[in-house]
Protein backbone atom coordinates (compact mmCIF):
# COMPACT_ATOMS: atom_id res chain seq x y z
CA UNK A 1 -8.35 -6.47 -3.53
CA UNK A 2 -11.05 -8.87 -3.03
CA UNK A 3 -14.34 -7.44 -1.18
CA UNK A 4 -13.45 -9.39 2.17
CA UNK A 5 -9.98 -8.08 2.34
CA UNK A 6 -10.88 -4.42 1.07
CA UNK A 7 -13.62 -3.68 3.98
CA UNK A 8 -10.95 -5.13 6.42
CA UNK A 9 -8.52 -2.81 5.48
CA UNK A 10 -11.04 -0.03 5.75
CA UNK A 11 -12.21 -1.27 9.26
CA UNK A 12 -8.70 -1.37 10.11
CA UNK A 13 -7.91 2.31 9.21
CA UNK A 14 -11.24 3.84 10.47
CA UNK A 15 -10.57 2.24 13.99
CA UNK A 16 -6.97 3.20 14.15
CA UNK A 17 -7.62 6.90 12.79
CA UNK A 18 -10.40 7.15 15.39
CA UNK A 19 -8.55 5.41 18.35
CA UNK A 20 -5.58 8.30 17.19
CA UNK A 21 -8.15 10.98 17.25
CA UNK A 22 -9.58 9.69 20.10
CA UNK A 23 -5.99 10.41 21.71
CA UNK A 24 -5.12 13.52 20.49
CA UNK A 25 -8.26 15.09 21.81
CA UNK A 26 -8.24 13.52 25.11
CA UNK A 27 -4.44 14.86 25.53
CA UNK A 28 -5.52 17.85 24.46
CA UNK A 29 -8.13 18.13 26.84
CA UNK A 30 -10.93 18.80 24.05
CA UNK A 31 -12.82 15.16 25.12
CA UNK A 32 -15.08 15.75 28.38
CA UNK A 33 -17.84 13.73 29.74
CA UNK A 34 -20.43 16.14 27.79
CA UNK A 35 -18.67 15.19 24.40
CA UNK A 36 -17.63 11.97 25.38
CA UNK A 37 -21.37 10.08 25.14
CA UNK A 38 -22.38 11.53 21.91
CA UNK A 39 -19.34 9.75 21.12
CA UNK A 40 -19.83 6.45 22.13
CA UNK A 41 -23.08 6.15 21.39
CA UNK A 42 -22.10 7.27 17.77
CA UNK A 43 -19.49 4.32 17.69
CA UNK A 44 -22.24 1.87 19.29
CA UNK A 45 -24.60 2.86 16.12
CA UNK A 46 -21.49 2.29 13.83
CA UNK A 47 -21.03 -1.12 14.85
CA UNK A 48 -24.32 -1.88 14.49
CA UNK A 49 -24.02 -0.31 10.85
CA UNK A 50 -21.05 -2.83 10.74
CA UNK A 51 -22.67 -5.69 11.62
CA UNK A 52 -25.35 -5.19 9.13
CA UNK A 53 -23.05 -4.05 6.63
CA UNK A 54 -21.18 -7.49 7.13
CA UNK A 55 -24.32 -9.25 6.67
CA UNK A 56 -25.34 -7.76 3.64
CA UNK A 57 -22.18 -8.35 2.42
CA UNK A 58 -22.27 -12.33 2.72
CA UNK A 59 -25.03 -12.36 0.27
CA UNK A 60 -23.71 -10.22 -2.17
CA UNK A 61 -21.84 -11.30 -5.65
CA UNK A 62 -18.02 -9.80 -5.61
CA UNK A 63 -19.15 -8.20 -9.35
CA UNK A 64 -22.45 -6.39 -7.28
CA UNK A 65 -20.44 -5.72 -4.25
CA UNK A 66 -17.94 -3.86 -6.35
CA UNK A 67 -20.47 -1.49 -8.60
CA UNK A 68 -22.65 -0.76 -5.47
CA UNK A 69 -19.26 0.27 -3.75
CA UNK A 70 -18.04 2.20 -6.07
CA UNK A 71 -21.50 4.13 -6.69
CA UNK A 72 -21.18 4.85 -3.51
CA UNK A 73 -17.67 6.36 -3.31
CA UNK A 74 -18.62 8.67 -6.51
CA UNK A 75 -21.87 9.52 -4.36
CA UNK A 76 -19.35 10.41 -1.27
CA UNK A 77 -16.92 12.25 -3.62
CA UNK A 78 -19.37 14.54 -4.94
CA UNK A 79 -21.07 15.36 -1.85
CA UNK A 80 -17.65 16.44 -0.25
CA UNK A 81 -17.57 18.33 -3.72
CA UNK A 82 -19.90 20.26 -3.46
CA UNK A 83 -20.03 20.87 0.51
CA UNK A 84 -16.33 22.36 -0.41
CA UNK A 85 -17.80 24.01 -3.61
CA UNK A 86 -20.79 25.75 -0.90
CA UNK A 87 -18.05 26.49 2.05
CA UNK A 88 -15.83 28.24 -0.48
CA UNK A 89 -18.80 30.30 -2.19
CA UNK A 90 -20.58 30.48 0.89
């Protein structure tokens, strides 16, 4: 997948997981006013991270893009690691 088209596809599922969440709590009855703007000014902040993200992006070679992505999933996979590793020995 080519940089452009992976964080697309990513966008795509983060909104559409969210806007389900988003649902299933507000059916639920679990999403009040309280915890509602936490919430959207969380999502504001995102898309800013977005938009910067995107901008960054531009200027980065696909080979670059690609190492500093992965780095970063290994750096994501071992936090949830060990945050598992800590809850289970905890």
């Amino acid at each position: 997948m080519e940089r452009d088209e992976l964080v697309q596809a990513l966008g795509v599922f983060f909104t559409v997981a969210t806007l389900a969440l988003g649902a299933t709590l507000t059916a639920s009855g679990l999403i009040t006013a309280a915890t509602a703007l936490p919430g959207a000014v969380a999502m504001v902040a995102s898309f800013g991270g977005m938009l910067v993200g995107q901008m960054v992006r531009s200027r980065m070679q696909p080979e670059v893009f690609r190492r500093w992505f992965m780095i970063a999933m290994i750096f994501l996979g071992l936090y949830l690691a060990t945050t598992a590793l800590f809850k289970i020995h905890g």
